[in-house]
C-alpha atoms as a PDB file:
ATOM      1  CA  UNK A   1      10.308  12.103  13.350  1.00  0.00           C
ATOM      2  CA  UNK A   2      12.834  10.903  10.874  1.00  0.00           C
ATOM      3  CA  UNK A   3      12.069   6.965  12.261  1.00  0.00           C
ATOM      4  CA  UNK A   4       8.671   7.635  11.117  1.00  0.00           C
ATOM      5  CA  UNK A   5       9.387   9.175   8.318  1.00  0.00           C
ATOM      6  CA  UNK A   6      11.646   5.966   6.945  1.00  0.00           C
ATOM      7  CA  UNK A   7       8.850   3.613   8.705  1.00  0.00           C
ATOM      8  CA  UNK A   8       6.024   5.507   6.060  1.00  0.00           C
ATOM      9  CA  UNK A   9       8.404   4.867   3.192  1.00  0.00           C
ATOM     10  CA  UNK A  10       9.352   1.435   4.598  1.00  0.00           C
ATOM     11  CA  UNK A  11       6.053   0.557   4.317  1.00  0.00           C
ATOM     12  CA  UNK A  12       5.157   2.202   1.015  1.00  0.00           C
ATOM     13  CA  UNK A  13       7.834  -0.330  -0.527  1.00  0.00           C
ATOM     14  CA  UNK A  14       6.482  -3.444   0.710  1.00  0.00           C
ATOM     15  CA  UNK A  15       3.039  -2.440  -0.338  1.00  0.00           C
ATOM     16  CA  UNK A  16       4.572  -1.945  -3.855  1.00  0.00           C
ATOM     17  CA  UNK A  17       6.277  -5.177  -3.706  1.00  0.00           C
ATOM     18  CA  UNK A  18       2.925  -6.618  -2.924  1.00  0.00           C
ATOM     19  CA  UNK A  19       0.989  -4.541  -5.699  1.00  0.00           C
ATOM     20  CA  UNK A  20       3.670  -5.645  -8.560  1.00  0.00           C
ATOM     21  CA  UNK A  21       3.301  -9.827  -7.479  1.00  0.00           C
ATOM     22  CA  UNK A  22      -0.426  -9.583  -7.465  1.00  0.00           C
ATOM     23  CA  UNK A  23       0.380  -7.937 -11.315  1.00  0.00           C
ATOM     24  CA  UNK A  24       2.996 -10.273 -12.250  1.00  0.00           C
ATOM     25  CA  UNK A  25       0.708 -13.354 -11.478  1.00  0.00           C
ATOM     26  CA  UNK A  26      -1.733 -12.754 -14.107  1.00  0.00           C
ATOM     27  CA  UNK A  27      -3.611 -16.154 -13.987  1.00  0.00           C
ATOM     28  CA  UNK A  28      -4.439 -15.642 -10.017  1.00  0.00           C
ATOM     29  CA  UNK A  29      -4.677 -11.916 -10.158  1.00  0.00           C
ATOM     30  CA  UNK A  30      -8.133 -12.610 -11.588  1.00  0.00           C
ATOM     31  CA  UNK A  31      -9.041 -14.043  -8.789  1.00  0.00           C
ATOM     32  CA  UNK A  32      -7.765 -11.381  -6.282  1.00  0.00           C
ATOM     33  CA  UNK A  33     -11.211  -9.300  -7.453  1.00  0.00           C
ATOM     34  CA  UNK A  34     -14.199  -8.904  -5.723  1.00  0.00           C
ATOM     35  CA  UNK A  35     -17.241  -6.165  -7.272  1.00  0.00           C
ATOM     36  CA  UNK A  36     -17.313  -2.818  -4.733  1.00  0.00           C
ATOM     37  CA  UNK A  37     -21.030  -2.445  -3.412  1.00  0.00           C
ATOM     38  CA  UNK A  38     -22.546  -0.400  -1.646  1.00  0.00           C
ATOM     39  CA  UNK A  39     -20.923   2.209   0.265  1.00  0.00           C
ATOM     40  CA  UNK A  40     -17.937   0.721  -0.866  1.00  0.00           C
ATOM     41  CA  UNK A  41     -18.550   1.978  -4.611  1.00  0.00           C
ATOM     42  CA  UNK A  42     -16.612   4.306  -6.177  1.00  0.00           C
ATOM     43  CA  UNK A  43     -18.727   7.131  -7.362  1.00  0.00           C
ATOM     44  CA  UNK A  44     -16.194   7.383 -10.760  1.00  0.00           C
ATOM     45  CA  UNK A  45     -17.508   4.000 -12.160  1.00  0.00           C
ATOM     46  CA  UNK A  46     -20.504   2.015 -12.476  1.00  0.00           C
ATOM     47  CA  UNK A  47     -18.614  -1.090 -11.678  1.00  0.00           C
ATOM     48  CA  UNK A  48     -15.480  -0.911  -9.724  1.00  0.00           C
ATOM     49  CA  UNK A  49     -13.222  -3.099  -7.762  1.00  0.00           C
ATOM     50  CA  UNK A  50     -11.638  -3.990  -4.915  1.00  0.00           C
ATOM     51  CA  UNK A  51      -8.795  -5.904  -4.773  1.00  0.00           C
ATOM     52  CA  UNK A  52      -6.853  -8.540  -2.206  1.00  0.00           C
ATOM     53  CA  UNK A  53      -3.649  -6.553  -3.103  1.00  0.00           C
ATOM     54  CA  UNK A  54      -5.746  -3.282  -1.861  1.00  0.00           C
ATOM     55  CA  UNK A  55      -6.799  -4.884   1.460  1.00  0.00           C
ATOM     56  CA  UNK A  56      -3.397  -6.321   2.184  1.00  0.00           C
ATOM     57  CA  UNK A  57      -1.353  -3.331   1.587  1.00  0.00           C
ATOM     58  CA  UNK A  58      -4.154  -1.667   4.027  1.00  0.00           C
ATOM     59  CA  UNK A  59      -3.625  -4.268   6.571  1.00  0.00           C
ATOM     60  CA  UNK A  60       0.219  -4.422   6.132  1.00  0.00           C
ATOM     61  CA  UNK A  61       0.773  -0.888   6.213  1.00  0.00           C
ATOM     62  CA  UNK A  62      -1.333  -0.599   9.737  1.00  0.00           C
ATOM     63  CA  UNK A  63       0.747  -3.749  11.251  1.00  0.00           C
ATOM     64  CA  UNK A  64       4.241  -2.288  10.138  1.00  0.00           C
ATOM     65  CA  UNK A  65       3.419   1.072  11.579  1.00  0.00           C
ATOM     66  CA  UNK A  66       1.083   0.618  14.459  1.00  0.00           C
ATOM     67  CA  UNK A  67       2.909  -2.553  16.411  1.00  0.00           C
ATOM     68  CA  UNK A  68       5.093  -2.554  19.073  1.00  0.00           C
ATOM     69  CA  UNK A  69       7.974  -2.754  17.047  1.00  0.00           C
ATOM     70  CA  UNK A  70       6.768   0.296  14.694  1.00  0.00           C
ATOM     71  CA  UNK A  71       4.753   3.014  16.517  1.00  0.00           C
ATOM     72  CA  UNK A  72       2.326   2.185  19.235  1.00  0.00           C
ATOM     73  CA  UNK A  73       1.083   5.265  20.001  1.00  0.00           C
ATOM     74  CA  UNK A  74      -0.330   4.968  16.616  1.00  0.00           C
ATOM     75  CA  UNK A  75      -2.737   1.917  16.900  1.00  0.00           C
ATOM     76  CA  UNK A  76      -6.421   2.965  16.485  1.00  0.00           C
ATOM     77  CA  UNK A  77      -4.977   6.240  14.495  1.00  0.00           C
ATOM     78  CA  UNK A  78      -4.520   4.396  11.138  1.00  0.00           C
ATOM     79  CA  UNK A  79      -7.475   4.536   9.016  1.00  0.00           C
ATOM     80  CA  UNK A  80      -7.764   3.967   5.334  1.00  0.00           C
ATOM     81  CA  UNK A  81     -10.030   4.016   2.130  1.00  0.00           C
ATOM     82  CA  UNK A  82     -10.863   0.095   2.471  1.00  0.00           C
ATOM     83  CA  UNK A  83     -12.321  -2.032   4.663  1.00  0.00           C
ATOM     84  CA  UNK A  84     -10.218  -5.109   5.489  1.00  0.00           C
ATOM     85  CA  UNK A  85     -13.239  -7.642   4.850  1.00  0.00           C
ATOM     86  CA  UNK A  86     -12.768  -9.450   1.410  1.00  0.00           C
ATOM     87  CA  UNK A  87     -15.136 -12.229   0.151  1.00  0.00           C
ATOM     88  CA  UNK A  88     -13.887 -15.722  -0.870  1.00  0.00           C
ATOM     89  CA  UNK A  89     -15.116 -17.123  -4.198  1.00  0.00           C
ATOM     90  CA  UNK A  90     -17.178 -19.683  -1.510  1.00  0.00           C
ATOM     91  CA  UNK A  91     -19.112 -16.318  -0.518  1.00  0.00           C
ATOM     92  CA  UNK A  92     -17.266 -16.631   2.716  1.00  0.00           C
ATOM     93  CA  UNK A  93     -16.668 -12.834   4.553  1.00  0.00           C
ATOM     94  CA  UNK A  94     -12.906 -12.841   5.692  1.00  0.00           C
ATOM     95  CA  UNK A  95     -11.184 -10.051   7.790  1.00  0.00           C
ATOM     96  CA  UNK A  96      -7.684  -9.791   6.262  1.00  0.00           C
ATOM     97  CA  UNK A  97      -5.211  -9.051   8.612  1.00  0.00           C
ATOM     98  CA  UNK A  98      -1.148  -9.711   9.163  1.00  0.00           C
ATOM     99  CA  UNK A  99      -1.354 -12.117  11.836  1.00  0.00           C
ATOM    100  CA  UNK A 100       1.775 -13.027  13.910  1.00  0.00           C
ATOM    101  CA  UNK A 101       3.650 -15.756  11.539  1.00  0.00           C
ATOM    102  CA  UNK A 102       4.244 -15.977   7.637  1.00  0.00           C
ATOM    103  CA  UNK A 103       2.418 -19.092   8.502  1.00  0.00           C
ATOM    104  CA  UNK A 104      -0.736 -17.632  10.224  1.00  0.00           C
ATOM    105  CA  UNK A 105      -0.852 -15.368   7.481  1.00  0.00           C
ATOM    106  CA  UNK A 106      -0.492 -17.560   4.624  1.00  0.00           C
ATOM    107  CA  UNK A 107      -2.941 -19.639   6.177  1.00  0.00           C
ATOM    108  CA  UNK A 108      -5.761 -17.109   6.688  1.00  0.00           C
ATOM    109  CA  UNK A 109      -5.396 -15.132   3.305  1.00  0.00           C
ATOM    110  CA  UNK A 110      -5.344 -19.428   1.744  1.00  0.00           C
ATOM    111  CA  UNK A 111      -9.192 -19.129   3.118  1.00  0.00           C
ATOM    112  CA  UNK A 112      -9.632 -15.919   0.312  1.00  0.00           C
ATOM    113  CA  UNK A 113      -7.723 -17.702  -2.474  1.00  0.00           C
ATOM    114  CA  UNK A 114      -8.655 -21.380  -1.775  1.00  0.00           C
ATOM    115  CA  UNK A 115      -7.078 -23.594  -3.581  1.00  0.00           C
ATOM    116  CA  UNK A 116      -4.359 -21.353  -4.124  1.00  0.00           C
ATOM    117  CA  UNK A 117      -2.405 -22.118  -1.731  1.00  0.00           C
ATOM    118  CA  UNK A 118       0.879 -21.471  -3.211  1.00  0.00           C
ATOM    119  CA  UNK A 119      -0.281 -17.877  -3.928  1.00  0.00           C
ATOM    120  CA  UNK A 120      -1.359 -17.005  -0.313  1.00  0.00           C
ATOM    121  CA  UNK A 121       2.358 -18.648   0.414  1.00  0.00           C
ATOM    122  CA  UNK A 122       3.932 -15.928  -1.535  1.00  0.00           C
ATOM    123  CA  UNK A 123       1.890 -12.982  -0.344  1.00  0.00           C
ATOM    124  CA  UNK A 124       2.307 -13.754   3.131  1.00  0.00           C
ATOM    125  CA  UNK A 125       5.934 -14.099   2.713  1.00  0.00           C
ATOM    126  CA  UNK A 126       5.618 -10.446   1.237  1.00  0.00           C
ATOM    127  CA  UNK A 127       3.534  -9.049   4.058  1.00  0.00           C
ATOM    128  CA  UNK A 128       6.132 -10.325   6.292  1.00  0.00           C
ATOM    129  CA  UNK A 129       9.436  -9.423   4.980  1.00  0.00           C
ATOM    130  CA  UNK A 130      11.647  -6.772   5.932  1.00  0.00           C
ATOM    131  CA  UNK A 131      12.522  -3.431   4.043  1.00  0.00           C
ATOM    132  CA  UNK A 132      15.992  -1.997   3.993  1.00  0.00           C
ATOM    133  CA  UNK A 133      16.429   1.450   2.264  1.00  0.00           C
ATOM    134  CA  UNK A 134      19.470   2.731   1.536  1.00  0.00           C
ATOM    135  CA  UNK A 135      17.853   6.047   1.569  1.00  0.00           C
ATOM    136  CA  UNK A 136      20.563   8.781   3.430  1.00  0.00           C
ATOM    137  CA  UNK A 137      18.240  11.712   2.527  1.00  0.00           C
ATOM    138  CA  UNK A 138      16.091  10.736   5.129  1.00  0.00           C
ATOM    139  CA  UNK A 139      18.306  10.284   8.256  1.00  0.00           C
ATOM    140  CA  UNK A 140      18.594  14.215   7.599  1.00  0.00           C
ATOM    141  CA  UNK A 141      15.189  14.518   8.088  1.00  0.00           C
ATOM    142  CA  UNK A 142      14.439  16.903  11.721  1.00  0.00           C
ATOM    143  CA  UNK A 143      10.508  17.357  12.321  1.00  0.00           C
ATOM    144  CA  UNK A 144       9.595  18.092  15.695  1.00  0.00           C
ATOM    145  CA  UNK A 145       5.577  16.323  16.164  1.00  0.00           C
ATOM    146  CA  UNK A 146       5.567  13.558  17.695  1.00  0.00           C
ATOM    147  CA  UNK A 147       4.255  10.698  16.483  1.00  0.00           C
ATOM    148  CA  UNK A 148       2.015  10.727  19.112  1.00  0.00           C
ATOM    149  CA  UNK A 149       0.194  13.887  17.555  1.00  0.00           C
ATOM    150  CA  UNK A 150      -0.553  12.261  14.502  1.00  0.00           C
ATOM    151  CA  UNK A 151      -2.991   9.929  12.709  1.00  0.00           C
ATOM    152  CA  UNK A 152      -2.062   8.245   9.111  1.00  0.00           C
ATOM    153  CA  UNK A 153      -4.726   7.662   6.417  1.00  0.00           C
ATOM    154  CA  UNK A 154      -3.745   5.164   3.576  1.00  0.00           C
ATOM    155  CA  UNK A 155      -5.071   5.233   0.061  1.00  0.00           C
ATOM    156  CA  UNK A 156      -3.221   1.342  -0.520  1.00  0.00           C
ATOM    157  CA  UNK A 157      -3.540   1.534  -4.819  1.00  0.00           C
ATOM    158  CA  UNK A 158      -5.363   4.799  -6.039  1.00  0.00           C
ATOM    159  CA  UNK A 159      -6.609   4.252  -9.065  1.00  0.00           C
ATOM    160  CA  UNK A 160      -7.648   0.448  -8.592  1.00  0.00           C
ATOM    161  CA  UNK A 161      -9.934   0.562 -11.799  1.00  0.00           C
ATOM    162  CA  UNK A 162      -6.899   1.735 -13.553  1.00  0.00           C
ATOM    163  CA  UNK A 163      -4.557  -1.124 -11.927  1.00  0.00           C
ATOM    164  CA  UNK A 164      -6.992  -3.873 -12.514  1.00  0.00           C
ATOM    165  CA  UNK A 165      -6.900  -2.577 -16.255  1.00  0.00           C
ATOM    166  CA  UNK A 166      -3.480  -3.012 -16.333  1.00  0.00           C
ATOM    167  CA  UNK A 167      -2.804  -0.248 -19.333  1.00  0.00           C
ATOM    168  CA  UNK A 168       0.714   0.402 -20.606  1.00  0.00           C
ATOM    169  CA  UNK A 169       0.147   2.877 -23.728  1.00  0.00           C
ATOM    170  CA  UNK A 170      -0.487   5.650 -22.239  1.00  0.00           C
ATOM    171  CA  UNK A 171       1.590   8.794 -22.914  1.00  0.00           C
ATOM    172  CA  UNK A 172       2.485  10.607 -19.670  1.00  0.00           C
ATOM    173  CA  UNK A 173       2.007  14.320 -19.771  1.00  0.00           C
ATOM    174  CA  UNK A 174       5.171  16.133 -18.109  1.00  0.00           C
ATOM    175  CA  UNK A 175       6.067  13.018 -16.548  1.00  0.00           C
ATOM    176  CA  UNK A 176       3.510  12.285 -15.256  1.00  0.00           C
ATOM    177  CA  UNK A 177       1.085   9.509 -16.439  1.00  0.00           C
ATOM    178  CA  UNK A 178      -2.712  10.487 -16.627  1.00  0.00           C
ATOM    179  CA  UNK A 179      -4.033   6.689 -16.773  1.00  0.00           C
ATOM    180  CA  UNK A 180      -3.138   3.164 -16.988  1.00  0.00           C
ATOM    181  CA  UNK A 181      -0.869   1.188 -14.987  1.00  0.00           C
ATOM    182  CA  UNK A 182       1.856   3.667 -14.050  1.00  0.00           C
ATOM    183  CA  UNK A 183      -0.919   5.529 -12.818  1.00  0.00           C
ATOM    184  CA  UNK A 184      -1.855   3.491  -9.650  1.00  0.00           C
ATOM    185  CA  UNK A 185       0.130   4.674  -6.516  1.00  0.00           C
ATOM    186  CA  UNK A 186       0.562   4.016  -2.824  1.00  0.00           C
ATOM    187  CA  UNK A 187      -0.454   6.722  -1.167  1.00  0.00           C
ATOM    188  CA  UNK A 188       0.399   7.575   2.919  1.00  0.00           C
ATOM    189  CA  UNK A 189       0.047  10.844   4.800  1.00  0.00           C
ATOM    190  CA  UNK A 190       0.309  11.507   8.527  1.00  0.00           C
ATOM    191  CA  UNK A 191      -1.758  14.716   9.943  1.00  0.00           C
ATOM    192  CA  UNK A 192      -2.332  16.208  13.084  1.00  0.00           C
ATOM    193  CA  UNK A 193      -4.632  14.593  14.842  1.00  0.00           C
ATOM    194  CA  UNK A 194      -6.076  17.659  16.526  1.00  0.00           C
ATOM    195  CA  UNK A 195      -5.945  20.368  13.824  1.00  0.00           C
ATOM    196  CA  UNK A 196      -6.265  17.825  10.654  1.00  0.00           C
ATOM    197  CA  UNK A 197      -3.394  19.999   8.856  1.00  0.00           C
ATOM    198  CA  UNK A 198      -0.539  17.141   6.873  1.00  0.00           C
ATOM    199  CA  UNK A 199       2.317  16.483   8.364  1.00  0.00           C
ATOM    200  CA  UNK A 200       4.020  14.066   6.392  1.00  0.00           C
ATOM    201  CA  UNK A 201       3.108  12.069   3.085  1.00  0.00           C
ATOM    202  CA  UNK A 202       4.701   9.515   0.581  1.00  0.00           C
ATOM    203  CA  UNK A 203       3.909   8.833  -2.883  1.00  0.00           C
ATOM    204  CA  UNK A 204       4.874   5.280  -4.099  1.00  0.00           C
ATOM    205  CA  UNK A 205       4.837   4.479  -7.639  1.00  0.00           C
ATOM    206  CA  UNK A 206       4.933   0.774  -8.163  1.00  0.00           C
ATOM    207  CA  UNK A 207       5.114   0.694 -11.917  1.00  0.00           C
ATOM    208  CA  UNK A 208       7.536   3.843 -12.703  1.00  0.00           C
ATOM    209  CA  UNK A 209       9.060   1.619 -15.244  1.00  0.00           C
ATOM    210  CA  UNK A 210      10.382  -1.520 -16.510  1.00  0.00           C
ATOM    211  CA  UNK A 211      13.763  -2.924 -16.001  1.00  0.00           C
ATOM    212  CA  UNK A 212      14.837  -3.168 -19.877  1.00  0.00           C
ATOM    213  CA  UNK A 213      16.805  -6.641 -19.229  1.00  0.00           C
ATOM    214  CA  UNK A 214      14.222  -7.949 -17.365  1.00  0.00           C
ATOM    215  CA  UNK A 215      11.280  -6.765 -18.526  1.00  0.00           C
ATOM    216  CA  UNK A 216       9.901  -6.711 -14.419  1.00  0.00           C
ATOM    217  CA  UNK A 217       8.514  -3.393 -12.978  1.00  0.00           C
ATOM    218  CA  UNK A 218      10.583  -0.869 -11.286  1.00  0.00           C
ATOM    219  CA  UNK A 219       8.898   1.410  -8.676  1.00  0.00           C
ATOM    220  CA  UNK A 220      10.415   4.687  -6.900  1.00  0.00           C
ATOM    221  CA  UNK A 221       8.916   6.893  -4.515  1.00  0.00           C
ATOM    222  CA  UNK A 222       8.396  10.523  -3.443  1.00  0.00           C
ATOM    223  CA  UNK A 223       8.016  12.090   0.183  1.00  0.00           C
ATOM    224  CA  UNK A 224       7.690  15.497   1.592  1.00  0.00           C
ATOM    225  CA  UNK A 225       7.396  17.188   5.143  1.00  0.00           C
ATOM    226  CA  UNK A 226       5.336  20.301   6.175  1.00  0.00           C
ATOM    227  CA  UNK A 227       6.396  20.471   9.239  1.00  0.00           C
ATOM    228  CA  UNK A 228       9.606  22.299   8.573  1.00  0.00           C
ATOM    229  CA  UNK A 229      13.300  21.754  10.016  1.00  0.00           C
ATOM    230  CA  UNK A 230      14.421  19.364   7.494  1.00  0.00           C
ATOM    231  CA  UNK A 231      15.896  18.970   3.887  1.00  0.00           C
ATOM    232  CA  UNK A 232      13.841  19.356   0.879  1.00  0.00           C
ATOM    233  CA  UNK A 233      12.816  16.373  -0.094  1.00  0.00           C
ATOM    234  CA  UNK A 234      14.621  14.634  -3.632  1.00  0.00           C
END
C-alpha cells in the first residue's frame, strides 16, 4: 500500500506542476477556458468554468495510476468531477486523454489550443514527465487493502472559479486560506470499493507560496491513511 500511497502523491505533483504552467502563462491561460453547462454547472455560480488544466490533471492522474506501469487493477475504478471532453475555440468536441508519446499528446491537446502549438508542446511534456519525491515518510507507510479493493475519485483543481480568478490578497485564517489562488487544491482519495469508507487521500496545494527570489509558486502537499498500521502522517 505504501507504492500506492507515493503513486497518489506522485501524481498530485505533476498535476500541480501542470496547474502552476497553465497560471504562469497568462496570455494562453485565457484560452484554456471553456463556460460549464449543463450538468456540468456548478450549482455555487451562475457562470463557472472549466478548465484544460482541470481535464488534463483528470486525465493524467487516471494514466499515471491506472496503466500497466502504475496500478492495473485500478483501470475503470478512477472516476472524477470532470468529464474529459473540452471544446476547441473551432467548436470542435475533443476527448483529452494522455496518449502514448509526448508527441501524440502534444499533438492531440494542439487540436484544443490551435494555433498554440508551442503551448500544447509544453503541457504534454508535463503530462509526461516523471516525479521523484524524496519523501522517506512514506516508505514507512504499512496499510494492508489492496489496491485491488479500492476505487480513487479526483477533484483535479477545487475551487476552479477561484483559480481562474487568480486572487492573491486574501488573508488566510489559521493557515489556512478561505479564497483566492492559494485556495485551489488537488484533491485524491482512494475508498473501498465495496463499503465506500476512505482509505487514503492527498491534499496538494499548488500555490502554498512564492519562492521570494523568484517570485514562481511553491506548492506542498498533505496525505493521510485510515486504514491504520502506519505513521502519522507530517
Amino acid at each position: 500500500m505504501a507504492g500506492l500511497l507515493k503513486a497518489l502523491v506522485r501524481a498530485s505533483e505533476k498535476a500541480a506542476d501542470i496547474a502552476r504552467l497553465c497560471r504562469h502563462e497568462e496570455p494562453l491561460f485565457q484560452l484554456l477556458v471553456a463556460e460549464k453547462t449543463g450538468a456540468d454547472k456548478n450549482r455555487r455560480f451562475l457562470q463557472d468554468f472549466k478548465t484544460l488544466a482541470d481535464v488534463l490533471i483528470q486525465e493524467v492522474i487516471k494514466h499515471d495510476l491506472g496503466t500497466e506501469v502504475g496500478f492495473p487493477e485500478l483501470q475503470g475504478h478512477i472516476g472524477g468531477e470532470e468529464s474529459n471532453e473540452f471544446t476547441n475555440a473551432q467548436g470542435e468536441t475533443v476527448a483529452v486523454r494522455v496518449c502514448g508519446t509526448v508527441g501524440e499528446t502534444a499533438a492531440l491537446l494542439g487540436s484544443v489550443l490551435a494555433p498554440e502549438q508551442a503551448a500544447a508542446e509544453l503541457l504534454a511534456a508535463a503530462a509526461h514527465r516523471d516525479v521523484v519525491l524524496g519523501d522517506a515518510a512514506l516508505d514507512g507507510v504499512a496499510l494492508s487493502i489492496p489496491p485491488g479493493d479500492l476505487a480513487i475519485w479526483i477533484d483535479p483543481i477545487d475551487s476552479t472559479n477561484e483559480y481562474i480568478g487568480g486572487r492573491e490578497d486574501v488573508v488566510p485564517v489559521d493557515g489556512i486560506s478561505p479564497a483566492g489562488l492559494c485556495s485551489a487544491l488537488v484533491l485524491i482519495g482512494a475508498y473501498d470499493r465495496c463499503s465506500g469508507c476512505p482509505v487514503l487521500g492527498v491534499i496538494n496545494e499548488p500555490f502554498f507560496r512564492r519562492d521570494p527570489l523568484t517570485h514562481r509558486w511553491q506548492g506542498r502537499y498533505h496525505w493521510g491513511g485510515a486504514a491504520g498500521g502506519g505513521p502519522a502522517p507530517p
